[in-house]
Protein backbone atom coordinates (compact mmCIF):
# COMPACT_ATOMS: atom_id res chain seq x y z
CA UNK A 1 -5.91 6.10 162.34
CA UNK A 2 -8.87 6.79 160.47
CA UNK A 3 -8.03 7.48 156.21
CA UNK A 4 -11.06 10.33 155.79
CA UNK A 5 -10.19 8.90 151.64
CA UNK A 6 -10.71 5.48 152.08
CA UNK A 7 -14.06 4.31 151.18
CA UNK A 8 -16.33 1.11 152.17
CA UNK A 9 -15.92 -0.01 148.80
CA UNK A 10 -13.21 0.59 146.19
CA UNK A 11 -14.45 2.35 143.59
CA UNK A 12 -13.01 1.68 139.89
CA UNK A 13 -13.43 4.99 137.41
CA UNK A 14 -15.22 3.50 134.69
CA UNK A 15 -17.01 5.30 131.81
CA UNK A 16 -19.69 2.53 131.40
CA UNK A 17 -23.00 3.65 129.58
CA UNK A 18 -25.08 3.63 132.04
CA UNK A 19 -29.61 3.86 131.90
CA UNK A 20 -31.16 4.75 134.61
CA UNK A 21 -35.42 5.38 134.82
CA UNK A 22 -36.73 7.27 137.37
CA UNK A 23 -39.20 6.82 139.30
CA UNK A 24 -41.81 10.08 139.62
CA UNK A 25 -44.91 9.20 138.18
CA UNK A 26 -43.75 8.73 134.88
CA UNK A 27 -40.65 6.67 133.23
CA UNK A 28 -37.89 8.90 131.94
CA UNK A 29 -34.53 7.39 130.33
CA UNK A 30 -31.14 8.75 130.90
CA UNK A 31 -28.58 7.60 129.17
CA UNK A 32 -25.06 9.11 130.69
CA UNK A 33 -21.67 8.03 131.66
CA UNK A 34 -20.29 7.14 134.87
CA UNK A 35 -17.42 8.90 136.59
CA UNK A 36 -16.70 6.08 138.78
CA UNK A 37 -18.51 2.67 139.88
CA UNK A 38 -18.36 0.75 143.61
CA UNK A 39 -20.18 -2.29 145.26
CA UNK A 40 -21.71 0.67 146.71
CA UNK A 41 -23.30 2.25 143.95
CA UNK A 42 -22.44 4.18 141.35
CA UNK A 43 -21.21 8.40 140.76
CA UNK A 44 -22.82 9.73 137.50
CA UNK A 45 -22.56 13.41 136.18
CA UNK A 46 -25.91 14.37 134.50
CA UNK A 47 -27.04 16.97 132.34
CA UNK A 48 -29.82 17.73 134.61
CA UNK A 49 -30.74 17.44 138.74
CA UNK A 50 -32.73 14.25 139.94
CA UNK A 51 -34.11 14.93 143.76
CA UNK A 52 -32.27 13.14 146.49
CA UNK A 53 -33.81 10.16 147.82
CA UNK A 54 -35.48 9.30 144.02
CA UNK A 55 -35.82 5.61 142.93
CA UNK A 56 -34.19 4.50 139.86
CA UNK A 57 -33.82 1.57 137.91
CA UNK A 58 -30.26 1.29 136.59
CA UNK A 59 -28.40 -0.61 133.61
CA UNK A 60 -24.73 -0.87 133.05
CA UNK A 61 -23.26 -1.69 129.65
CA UNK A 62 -19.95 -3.13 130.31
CA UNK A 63 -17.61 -2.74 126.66
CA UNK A 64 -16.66 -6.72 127.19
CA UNK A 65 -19.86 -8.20 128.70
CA UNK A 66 -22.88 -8.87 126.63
CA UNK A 67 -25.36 -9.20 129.35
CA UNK A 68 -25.96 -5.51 130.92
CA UNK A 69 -25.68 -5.52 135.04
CA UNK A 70 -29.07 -4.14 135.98
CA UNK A 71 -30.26 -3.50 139.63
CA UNK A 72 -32.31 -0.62 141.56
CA UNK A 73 -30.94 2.11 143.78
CA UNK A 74 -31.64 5.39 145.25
CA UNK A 75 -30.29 9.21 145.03
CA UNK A 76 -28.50 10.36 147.50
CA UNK A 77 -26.20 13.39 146.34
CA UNK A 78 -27.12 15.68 143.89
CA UNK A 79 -24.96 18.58 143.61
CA UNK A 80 -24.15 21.17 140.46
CA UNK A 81 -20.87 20.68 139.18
CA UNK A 82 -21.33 24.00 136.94
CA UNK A 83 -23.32 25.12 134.31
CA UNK A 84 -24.10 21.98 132.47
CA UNK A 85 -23.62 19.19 134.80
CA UNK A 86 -24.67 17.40 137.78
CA UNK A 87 -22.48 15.20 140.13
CA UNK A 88 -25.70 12.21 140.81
CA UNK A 89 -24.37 9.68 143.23
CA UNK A 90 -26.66 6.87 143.64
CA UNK A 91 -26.68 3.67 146.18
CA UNK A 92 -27.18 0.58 145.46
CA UNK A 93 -30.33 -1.00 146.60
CA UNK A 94 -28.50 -4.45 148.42
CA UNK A 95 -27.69 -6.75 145.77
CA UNK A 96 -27.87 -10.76 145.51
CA UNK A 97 -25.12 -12.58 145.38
CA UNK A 98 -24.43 -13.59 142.39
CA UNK A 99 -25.01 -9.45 141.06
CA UNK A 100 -22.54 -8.74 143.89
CA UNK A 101 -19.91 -11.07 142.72
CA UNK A 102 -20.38 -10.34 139.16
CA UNK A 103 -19.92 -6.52 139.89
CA UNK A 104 -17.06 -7.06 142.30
CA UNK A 105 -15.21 -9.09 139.28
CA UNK A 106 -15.72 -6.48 137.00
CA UNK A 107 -14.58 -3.20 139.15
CA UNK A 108 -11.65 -5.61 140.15
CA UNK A 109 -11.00 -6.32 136.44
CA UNK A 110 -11.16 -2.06 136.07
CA UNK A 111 -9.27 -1.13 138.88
CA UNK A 112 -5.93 -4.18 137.88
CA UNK A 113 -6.12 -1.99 133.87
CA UNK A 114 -5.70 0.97 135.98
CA UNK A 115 -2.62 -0.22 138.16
CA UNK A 116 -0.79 -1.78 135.26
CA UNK A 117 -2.01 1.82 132.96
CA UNK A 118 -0.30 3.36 136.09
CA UNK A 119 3.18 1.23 135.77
């Protein structure tokens, strides 16, 4: 039986810093947390809406890495959370290897502090 809650990829809630630029004629920085990160991409709440289907450049500051994880993705759910804040969910554009398995070790690393949190 299909689990409607399961997802392609695990998703870890992380609140990374995270950078993104935009790409609409001009380069605007965000700088925002994350409500949760996958292989997948990444679910940000922003203070402002960014159109669906936008280009960004992203950069994740991990607390215990020195070298932020950087790749590109697009927008692909914008939706108002309330009065202040934006739900942004944005997909990864597909990743190399060695970003995948670099990102994979980290929201693995995230998601075994949860479980023992949890215990």
């Amino acid at each position: 039986m299909f689990d409607a809650n399961k997802r392609k990829y695990p998703r870890a809630n992380y609140p990374c810093q995270l950078t993104v630029w935009v790409d609409q004629g001009h380069n605007e920085t965000i700088l925002a947390n994350t409500s949760n990160i996958g292989l997948g991409g990444v679910s940000v709440f922003l203070n402002h809406q960014i159109q669906t289907g936008t280009k960004v450049d992203i950069q994740l500051s991990f607390t215990n890495t020195t070298t932020p994880f950087r790749c590109r993705g697009a927008v692909v759910r914008c939706v108002k959370e309330n009065d202040k804040f934006y739900n942004i969910g944005i997909q990864f554009e597909p990743l190399s290897e060695l970003k995948t398995a670099f990102l994979e070790g980290k929201i693995n690393e995230i998601i075994d502090a949860e479980k023992k949190g949890k215990s």
